[in-house]
PDB file of N, CA and C in Angstrom:
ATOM      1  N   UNK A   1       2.442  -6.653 -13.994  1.00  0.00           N
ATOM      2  CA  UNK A   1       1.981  -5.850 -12.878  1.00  0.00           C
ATOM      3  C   UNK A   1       2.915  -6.105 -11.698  1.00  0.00           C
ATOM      4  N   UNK A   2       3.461  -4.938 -11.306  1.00  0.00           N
ATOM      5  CA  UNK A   2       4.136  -4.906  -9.588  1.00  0.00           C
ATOM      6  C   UNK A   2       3.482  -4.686  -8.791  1.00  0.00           C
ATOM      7  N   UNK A   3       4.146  -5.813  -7.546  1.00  0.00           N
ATOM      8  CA  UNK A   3       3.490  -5.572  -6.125  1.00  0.00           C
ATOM      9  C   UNK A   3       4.097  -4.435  -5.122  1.00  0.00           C
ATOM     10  N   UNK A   4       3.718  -3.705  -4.859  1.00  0.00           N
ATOM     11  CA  UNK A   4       4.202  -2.406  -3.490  1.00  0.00           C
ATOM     12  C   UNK A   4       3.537  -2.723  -2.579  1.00  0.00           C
ATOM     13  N   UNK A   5       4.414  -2.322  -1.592  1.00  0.00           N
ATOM     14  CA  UNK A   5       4.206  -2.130  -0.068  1.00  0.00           C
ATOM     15  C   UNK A   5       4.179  -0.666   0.021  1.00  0.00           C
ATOM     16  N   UNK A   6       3.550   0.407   0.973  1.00  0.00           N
ATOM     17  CA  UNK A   6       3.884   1.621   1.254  1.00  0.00           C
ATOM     18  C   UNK A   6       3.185   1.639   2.476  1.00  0.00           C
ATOM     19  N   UNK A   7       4.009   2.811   3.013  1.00  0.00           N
ATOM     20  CA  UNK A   7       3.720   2.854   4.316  1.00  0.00           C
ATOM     21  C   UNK A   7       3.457   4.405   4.445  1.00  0.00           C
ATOM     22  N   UNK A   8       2.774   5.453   5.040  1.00  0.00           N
ATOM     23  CA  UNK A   8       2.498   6.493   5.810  1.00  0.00           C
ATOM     24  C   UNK A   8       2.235   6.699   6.579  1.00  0.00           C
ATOM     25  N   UNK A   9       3.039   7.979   7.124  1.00  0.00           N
ATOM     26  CA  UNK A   9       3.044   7.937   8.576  1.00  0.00           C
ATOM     27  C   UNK A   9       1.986   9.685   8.757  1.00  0.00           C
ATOM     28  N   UNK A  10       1.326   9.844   9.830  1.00  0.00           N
ATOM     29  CA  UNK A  10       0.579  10.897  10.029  1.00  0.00           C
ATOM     30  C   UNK A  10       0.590  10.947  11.326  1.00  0.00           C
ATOM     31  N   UNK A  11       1.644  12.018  11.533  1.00  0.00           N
ATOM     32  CA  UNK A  11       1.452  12.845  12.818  1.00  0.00           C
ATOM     33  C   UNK A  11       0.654  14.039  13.090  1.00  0.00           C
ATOM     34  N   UNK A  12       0.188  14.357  11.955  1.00  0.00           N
ATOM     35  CA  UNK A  12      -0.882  15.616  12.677  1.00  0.00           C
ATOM     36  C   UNK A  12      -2.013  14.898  12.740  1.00  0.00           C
ATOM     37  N   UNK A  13      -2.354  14.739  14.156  1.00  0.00           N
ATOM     38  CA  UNK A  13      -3.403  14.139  14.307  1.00  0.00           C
ATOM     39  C   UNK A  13      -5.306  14.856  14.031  1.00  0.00           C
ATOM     40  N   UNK A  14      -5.294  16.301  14.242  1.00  0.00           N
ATOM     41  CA  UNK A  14      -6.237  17.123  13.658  1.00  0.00           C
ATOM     42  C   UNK A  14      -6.047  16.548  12.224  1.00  0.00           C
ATOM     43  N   UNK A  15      -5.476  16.994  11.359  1.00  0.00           N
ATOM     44  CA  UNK A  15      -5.516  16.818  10.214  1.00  0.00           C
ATOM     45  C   UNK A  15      -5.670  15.447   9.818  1.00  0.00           C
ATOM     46  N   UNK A  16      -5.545  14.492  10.326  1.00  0.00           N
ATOM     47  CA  UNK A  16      -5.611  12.543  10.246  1.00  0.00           C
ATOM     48  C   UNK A  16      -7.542  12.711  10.427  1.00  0.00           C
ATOM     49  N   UNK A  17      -7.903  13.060  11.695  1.00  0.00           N
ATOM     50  CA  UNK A  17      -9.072  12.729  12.105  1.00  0.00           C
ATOM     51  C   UNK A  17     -10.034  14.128  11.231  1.00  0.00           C
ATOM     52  N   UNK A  18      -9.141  14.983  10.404  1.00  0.00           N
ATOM     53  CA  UNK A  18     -10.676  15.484   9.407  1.00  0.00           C
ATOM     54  C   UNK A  18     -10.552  15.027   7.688  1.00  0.00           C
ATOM     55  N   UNK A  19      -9.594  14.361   7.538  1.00  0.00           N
ATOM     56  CA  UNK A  19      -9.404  13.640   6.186  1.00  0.00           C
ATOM     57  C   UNK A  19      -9.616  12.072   6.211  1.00  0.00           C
ATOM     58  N   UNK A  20      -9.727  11.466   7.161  1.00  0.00           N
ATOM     59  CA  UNK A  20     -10.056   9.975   7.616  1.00  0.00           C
ATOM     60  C   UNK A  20     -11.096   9.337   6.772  1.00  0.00           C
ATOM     61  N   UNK A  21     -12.304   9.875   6.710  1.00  0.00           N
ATOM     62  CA  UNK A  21     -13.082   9.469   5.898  1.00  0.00           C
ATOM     63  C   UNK A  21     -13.096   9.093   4.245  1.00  0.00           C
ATOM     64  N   UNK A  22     -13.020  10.420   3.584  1.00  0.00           N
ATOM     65  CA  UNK A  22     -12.819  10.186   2.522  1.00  0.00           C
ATOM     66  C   UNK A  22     -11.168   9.522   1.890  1.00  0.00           C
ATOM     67  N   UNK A  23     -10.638   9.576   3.013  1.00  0.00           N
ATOM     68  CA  UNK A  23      -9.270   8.644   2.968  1.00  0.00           C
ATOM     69  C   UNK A  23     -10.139   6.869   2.395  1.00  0.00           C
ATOM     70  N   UNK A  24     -10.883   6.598   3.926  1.00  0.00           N
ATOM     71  CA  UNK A  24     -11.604   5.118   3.568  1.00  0.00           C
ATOM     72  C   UNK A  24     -12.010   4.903   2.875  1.00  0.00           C
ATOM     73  N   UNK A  25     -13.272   5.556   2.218  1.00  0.00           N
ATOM     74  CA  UNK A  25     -13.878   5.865   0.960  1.00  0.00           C
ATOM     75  C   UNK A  25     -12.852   5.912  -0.474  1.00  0.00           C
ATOM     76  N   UNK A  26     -11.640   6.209  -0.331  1.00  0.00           N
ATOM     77  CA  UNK A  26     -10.241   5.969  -1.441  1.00  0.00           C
ATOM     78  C   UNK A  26     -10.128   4.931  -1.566  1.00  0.00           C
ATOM     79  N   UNK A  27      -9.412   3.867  -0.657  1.00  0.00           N
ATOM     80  CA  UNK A  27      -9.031   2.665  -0.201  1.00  0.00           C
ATOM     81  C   UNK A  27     -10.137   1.847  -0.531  1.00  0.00           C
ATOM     82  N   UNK A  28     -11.312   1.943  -0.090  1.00  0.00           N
ATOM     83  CA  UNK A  28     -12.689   0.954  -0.370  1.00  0.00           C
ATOM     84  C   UNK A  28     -12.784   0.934  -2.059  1.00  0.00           C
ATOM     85  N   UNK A  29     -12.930   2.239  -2.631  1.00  0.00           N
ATOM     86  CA  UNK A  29     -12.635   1.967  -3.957  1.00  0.00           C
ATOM     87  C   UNK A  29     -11.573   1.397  -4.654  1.00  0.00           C
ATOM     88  N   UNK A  30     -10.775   1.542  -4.347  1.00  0.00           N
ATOM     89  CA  UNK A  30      -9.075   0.859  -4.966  1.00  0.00           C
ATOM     90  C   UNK A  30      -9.738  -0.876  -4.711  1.00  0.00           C
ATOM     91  N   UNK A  31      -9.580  -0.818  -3.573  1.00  0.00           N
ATOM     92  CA  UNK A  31      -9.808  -2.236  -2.980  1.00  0.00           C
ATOM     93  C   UNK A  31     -10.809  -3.167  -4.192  1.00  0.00           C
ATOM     94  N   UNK A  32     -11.869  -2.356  -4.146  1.00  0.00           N
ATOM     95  CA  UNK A  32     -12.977  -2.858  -5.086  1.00  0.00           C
ATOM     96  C   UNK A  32     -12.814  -3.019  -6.642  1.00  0.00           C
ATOM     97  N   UNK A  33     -11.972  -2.569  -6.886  1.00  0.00           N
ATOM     98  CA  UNK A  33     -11.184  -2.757  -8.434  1.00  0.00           C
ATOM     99  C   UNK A  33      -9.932  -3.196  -8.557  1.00  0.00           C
ATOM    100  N   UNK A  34      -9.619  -4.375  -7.272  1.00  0.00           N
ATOM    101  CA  UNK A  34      -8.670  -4.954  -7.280  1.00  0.00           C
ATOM    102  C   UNK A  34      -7.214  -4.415  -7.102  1.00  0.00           C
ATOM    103  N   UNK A  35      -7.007  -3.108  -7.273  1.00  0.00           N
ATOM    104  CA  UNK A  35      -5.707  -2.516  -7.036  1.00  0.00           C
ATOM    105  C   UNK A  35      -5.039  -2.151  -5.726  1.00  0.00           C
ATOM    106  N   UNK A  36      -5.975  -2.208  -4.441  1.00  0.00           N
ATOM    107  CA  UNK A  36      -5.434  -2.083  -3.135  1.00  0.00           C
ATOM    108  C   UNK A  36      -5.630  -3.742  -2.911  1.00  0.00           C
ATOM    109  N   UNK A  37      -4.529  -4.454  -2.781  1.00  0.00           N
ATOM    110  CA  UNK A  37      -5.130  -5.612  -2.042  1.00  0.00           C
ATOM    111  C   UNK A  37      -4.745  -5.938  -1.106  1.00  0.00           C
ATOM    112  N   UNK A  38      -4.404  -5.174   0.009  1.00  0.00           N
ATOM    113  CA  UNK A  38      -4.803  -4.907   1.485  1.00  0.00           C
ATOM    114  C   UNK A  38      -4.197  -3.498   1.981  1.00  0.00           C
ATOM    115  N   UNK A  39      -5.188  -3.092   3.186  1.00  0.00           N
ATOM    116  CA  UNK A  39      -4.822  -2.125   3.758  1.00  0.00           C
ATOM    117  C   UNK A  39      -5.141  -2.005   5.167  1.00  0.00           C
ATOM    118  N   UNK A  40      -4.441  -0.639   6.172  1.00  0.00           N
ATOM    119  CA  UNK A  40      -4.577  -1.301   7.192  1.00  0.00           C
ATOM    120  C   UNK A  40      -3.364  -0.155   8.551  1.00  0.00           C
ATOM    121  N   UNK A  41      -3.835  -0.216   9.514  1.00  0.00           N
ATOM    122  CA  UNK A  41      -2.996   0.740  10.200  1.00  0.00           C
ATOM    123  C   UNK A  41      -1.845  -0.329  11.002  1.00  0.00           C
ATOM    124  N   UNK A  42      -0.790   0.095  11.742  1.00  0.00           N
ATOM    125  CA  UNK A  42      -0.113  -0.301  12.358  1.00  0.00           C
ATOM    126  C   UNK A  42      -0.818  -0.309  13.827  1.00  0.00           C
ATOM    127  N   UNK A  43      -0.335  -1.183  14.721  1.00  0.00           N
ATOM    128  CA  UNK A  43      -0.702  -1.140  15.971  1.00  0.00           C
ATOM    129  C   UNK A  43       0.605  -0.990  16.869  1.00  0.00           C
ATOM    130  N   UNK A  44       0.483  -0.265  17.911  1.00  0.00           N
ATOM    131  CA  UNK A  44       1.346  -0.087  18.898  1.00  0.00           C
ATOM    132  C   UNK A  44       2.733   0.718  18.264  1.00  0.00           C
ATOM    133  N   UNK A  45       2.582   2.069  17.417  1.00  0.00           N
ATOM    134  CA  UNK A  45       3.647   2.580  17.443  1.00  0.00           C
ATOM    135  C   UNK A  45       3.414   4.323  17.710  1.00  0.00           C
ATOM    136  N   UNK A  46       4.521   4.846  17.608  1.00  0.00           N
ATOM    137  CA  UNK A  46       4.387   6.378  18.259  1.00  0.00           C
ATOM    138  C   UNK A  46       3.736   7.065  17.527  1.00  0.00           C
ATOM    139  N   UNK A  47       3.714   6.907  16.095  1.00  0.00           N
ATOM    140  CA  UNK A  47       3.356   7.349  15.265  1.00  0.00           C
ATOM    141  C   UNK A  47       2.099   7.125  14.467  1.00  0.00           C
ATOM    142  N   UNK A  48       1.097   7.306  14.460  1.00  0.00           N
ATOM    143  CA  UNK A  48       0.127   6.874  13.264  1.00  0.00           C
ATOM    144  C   UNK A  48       0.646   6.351  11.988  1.00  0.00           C
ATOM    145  N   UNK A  49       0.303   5.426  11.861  1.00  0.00           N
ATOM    146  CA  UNK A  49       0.656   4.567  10.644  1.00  0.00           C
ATOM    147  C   UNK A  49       0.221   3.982   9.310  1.00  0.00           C
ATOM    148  N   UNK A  50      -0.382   4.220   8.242  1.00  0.00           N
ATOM    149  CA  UNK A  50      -1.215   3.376   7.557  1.00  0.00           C
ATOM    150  C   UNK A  50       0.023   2.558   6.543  1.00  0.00           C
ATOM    151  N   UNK A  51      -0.659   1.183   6.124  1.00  0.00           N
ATOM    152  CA  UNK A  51       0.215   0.285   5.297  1.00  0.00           C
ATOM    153  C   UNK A  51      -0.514  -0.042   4.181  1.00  0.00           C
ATOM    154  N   UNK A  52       0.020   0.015   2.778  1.00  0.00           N
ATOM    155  CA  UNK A  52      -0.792  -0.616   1.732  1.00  0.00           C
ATOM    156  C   UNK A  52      -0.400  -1.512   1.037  1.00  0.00           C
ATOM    157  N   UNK A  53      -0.798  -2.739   0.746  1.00  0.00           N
ATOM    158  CA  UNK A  53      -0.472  -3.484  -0.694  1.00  0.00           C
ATOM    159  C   UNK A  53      -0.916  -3.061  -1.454  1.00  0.00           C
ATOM    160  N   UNK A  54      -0.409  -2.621  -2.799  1.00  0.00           N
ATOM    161  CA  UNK A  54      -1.067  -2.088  -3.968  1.00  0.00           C
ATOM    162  C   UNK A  54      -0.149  -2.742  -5.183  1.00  0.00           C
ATOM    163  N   UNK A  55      -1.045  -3.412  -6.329  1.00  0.00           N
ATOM    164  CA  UNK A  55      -0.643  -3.611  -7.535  1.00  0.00           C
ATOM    165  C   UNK A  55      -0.505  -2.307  -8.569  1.00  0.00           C
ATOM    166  N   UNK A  56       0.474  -1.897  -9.076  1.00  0.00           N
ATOM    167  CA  UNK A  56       0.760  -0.915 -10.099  1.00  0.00           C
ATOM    168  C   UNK A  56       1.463  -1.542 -10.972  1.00  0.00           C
ATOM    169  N   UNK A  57       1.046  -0.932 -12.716  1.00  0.00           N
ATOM    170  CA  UNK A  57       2.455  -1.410 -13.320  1.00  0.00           C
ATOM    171  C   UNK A  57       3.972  -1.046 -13.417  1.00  0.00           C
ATOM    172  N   UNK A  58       4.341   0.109 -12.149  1.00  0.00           N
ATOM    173  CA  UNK A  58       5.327   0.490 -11.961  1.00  0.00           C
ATOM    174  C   UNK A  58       5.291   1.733 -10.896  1.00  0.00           C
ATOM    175  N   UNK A  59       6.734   2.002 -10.759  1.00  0.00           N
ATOM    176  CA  UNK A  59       6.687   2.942  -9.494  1.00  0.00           C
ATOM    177  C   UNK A  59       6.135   4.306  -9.746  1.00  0.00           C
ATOM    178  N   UNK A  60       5.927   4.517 -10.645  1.00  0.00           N
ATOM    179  CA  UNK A  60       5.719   6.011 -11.765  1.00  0.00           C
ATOM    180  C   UNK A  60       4.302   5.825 -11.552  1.00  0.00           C
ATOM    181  N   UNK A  61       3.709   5.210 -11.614  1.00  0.00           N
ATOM    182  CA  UNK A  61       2.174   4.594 -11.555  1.00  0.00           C
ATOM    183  C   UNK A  61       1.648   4.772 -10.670  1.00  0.00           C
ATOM    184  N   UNK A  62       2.204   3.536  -9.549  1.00  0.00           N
ATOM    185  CA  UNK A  62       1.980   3.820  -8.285  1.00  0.00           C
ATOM    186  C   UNK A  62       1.864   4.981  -8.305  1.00  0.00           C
ATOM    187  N   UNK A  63       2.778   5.958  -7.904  1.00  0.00           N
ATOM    188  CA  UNK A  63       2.813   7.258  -7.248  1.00  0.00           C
ATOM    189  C   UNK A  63       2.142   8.355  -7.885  1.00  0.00           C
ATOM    190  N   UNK A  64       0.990   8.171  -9.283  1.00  0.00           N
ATOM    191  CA  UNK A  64       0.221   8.987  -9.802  1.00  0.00           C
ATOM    192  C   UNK A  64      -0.771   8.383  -8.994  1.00  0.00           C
ATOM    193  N   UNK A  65      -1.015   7.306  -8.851  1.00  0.00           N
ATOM    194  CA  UNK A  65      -2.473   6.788  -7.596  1.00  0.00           C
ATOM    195  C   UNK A  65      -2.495   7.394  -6.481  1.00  0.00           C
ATOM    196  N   UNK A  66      -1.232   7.456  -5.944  1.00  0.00           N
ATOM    197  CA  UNK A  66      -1.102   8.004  -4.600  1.00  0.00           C
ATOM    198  C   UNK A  66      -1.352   9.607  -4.574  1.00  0.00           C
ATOM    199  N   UNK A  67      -0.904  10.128  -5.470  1.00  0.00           N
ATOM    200  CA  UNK A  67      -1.974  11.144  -5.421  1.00  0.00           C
ATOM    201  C   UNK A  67      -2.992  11.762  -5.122  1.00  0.00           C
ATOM    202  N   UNK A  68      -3.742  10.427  -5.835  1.00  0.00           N
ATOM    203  CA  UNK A  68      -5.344  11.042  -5.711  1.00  0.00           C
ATOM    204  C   UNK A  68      -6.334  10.616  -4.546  1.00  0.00           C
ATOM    205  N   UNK A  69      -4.754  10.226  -3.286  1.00  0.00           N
ATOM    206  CA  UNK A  69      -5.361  10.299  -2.216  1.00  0.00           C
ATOM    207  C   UNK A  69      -5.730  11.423  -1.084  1.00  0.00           C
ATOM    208  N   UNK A  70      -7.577  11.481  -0.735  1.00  0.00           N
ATOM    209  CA  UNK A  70      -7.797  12.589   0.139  1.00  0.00           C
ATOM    210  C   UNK A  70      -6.441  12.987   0.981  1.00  0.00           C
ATOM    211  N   UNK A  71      -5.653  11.900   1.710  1.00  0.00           N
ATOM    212  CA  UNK A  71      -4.827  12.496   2.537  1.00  0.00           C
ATOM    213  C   UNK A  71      -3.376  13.215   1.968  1.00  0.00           C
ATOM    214  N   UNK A  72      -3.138  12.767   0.524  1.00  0.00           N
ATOM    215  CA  UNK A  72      -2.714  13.775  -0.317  1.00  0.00           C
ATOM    216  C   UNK A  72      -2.263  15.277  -0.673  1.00  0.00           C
ATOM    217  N   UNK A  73      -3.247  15.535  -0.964  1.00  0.00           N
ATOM    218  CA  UNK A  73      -3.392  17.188  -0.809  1.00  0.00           C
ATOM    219  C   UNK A  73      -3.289  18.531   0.221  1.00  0.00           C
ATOM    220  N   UNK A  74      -3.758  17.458   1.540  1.00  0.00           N
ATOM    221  CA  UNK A  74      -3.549  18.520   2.683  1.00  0.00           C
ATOM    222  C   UNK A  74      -2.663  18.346   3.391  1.00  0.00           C
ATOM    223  N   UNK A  75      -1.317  17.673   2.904  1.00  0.00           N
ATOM    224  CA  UNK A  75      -0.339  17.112   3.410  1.00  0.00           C
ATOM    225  C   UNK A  75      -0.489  16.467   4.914  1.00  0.00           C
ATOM    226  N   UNK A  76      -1.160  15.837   5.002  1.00  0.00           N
ATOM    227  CA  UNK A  76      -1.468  14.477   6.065  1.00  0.00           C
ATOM    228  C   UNK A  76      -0.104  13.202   5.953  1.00  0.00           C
ATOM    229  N   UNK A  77       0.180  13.254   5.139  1.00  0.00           N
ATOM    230  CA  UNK A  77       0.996  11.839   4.555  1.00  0.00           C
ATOM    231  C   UNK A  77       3.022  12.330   5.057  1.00  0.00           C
ATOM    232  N   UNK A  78       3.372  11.926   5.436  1.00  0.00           N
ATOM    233  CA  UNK A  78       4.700  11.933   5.763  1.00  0.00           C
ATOM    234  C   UNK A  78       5.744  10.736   6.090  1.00  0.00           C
ATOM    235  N   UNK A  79       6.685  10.819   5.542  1.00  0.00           N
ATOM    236  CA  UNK A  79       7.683   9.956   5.473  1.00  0.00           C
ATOM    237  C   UNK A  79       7.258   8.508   4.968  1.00  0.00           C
ATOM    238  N   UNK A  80       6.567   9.094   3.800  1.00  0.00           N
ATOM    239  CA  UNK A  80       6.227   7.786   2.898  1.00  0.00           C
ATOM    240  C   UNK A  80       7.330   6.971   2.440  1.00  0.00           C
ATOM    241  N   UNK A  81       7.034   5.271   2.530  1.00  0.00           N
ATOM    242  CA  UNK A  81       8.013   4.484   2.497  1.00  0.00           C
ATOM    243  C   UNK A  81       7.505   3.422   1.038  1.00  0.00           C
ATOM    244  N   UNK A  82       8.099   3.500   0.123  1.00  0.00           N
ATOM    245  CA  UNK A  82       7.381   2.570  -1.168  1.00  0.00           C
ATOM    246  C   UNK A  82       8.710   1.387  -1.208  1.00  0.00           C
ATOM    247  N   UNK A  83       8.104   0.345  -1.454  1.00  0.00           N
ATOM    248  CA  UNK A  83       8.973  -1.234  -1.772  1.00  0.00           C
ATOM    249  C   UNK A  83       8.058  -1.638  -2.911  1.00  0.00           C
ATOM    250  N   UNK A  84       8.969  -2.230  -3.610  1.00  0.00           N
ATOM    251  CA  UNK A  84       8.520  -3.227  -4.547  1.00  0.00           C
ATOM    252  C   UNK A  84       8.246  -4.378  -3.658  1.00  0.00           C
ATOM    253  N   UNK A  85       7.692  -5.224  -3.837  1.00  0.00           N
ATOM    254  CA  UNK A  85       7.694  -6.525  -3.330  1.00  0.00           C
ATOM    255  C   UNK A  85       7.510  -7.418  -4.231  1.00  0.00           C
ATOM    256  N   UNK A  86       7.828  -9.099  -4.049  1.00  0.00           N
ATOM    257  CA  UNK A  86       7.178  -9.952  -4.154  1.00  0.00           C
ATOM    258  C   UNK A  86       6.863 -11.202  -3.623  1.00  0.00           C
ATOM    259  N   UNK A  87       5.260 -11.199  -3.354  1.00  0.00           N
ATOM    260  CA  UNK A  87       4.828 -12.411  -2.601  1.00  0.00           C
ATOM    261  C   UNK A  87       5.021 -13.512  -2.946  1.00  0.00           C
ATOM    262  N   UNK A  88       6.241 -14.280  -2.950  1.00  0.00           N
ATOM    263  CA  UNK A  88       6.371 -15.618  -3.420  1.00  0.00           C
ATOM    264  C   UNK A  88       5.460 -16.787  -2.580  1.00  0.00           C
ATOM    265  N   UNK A  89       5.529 -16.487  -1.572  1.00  0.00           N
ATOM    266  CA  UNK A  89       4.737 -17.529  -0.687  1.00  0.00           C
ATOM    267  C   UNK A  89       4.067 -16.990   0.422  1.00  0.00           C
ATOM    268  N   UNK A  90       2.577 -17.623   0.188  1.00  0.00           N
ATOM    269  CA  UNK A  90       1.365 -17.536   1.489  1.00  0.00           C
ATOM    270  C   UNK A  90       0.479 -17.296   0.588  1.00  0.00           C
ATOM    271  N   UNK A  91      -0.777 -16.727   0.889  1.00  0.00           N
ATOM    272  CA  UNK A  91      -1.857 -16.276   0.607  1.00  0.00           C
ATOM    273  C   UNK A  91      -2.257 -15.404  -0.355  1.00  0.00           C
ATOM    274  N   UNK A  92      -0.726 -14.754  -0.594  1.00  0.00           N
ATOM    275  CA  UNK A  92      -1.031 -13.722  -1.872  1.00  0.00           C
ATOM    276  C   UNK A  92      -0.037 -14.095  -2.709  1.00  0.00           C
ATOM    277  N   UNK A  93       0.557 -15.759  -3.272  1.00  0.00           N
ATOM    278  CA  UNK A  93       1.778 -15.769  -4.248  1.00  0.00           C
ATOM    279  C   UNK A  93       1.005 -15.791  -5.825  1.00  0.00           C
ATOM    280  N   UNK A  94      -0.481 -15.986  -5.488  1.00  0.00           N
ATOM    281  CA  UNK A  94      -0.835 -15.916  -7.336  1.00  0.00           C
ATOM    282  C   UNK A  94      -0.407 -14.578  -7.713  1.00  0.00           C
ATOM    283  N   UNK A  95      -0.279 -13.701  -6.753  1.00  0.00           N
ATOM    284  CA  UNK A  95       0.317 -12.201  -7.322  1.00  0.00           C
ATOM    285  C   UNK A  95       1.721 -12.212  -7.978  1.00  0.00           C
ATOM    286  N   UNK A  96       2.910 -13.322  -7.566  1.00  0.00           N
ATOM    287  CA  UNK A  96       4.012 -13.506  -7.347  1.00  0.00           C
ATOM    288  C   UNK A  96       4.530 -13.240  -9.064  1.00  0.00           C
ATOM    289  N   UNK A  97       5.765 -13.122  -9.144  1.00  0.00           N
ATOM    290  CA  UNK A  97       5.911 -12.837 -10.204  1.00  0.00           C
ATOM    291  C   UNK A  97       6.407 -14.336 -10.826  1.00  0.00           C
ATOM    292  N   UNK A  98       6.074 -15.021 -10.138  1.00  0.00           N
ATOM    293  CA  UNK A  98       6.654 -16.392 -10.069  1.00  0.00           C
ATOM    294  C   UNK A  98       5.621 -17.307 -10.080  1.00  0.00           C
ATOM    295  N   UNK A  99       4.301 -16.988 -10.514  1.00  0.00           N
ATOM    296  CA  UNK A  99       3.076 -17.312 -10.249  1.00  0.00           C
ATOM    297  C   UNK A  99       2.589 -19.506 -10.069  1.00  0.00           C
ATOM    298  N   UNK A 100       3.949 -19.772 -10.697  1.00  0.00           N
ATOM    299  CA  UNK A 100       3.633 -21.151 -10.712  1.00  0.00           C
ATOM    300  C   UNK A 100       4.617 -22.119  -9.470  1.00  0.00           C
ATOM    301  N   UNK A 101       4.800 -21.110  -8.415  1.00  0.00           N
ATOM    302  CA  UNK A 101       5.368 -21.710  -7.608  1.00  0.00           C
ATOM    303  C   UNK A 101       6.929 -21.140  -7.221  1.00  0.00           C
ATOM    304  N   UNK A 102       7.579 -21.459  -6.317  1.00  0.00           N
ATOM    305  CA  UNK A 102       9.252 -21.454  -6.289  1.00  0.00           C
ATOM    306  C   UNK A 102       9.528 -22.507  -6.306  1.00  0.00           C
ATOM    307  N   UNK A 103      10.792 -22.377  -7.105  1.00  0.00           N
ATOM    308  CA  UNK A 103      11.937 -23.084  -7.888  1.00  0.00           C
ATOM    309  C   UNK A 103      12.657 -23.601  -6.442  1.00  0.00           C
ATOM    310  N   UNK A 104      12.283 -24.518  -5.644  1.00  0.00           N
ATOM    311  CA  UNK A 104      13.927 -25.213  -4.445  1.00  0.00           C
ATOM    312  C   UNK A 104      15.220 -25.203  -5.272  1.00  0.00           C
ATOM    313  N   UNK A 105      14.814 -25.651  -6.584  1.00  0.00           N
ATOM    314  CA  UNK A 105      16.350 -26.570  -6.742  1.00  0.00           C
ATOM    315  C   UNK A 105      17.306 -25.175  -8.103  1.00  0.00           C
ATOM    316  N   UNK A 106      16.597 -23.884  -7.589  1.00  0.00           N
ATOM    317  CA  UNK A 106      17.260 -22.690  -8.220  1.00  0.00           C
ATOM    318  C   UNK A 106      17.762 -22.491  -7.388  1.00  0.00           C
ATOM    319  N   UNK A 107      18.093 -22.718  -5.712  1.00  0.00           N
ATOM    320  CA  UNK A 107      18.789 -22.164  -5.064  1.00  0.00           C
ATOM    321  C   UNK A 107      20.432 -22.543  -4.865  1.00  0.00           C
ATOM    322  N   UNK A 108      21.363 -21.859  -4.137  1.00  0.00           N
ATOM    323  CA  UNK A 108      22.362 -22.797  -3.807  1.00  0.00           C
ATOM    324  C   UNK A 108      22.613 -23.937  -2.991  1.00  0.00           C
TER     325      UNK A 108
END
């Protein structure tokens, strides 16, 4: 399983504040079956922002989930940004693909 980061940005703000809901109602479910494991807006930028951690088993994956988000369809979502990640260290490294720790003495 891969870790993603994604980011969306929503400037139509009509269209943000009548898909908002069942947007949360998306996210609360993901969340609850372990596949969003965090989500969350940006603070202090020009733009409306939402950020997700999401586990997929790939980018192809991911982006069939992302789909079947309310803000999806009515094109709310713009200049979506997807990363692989991985959490080697803090709070989320059991996700890591490295799950038993980092290696110091792999480095140079």
């Amino acid at each position: 399983m891969s870790m993603f980061i994604v980011r969306f940005e929503h400037p139509n703000e009509e269209g943000w504040l009548q898909w908002v809901r069942p947007h949360v109602e998306w996210v609360q479910h993901h969340v609850a079956e372990g596949v969003i494991v965090a989500s969350g807006p940006s603070v202090g930028t020009d733009v409306r922002q939402g950020w997700l951690v999401i586990q997929a088993d790939d980018e192809a994956s991911l982006r069939k989930l992302l789909m079947t988000d309310p803000f999806w369809g009515p094109g709310i979502i713009e200049n979506m940004l997807i990363v692989e990640w991985d959490p080697i260290f803090g709070e989320l490294a059991e996700l890591s693909s490295a799950p038993e720790g980092f290696d110091l003495n792999a480095l140079p």
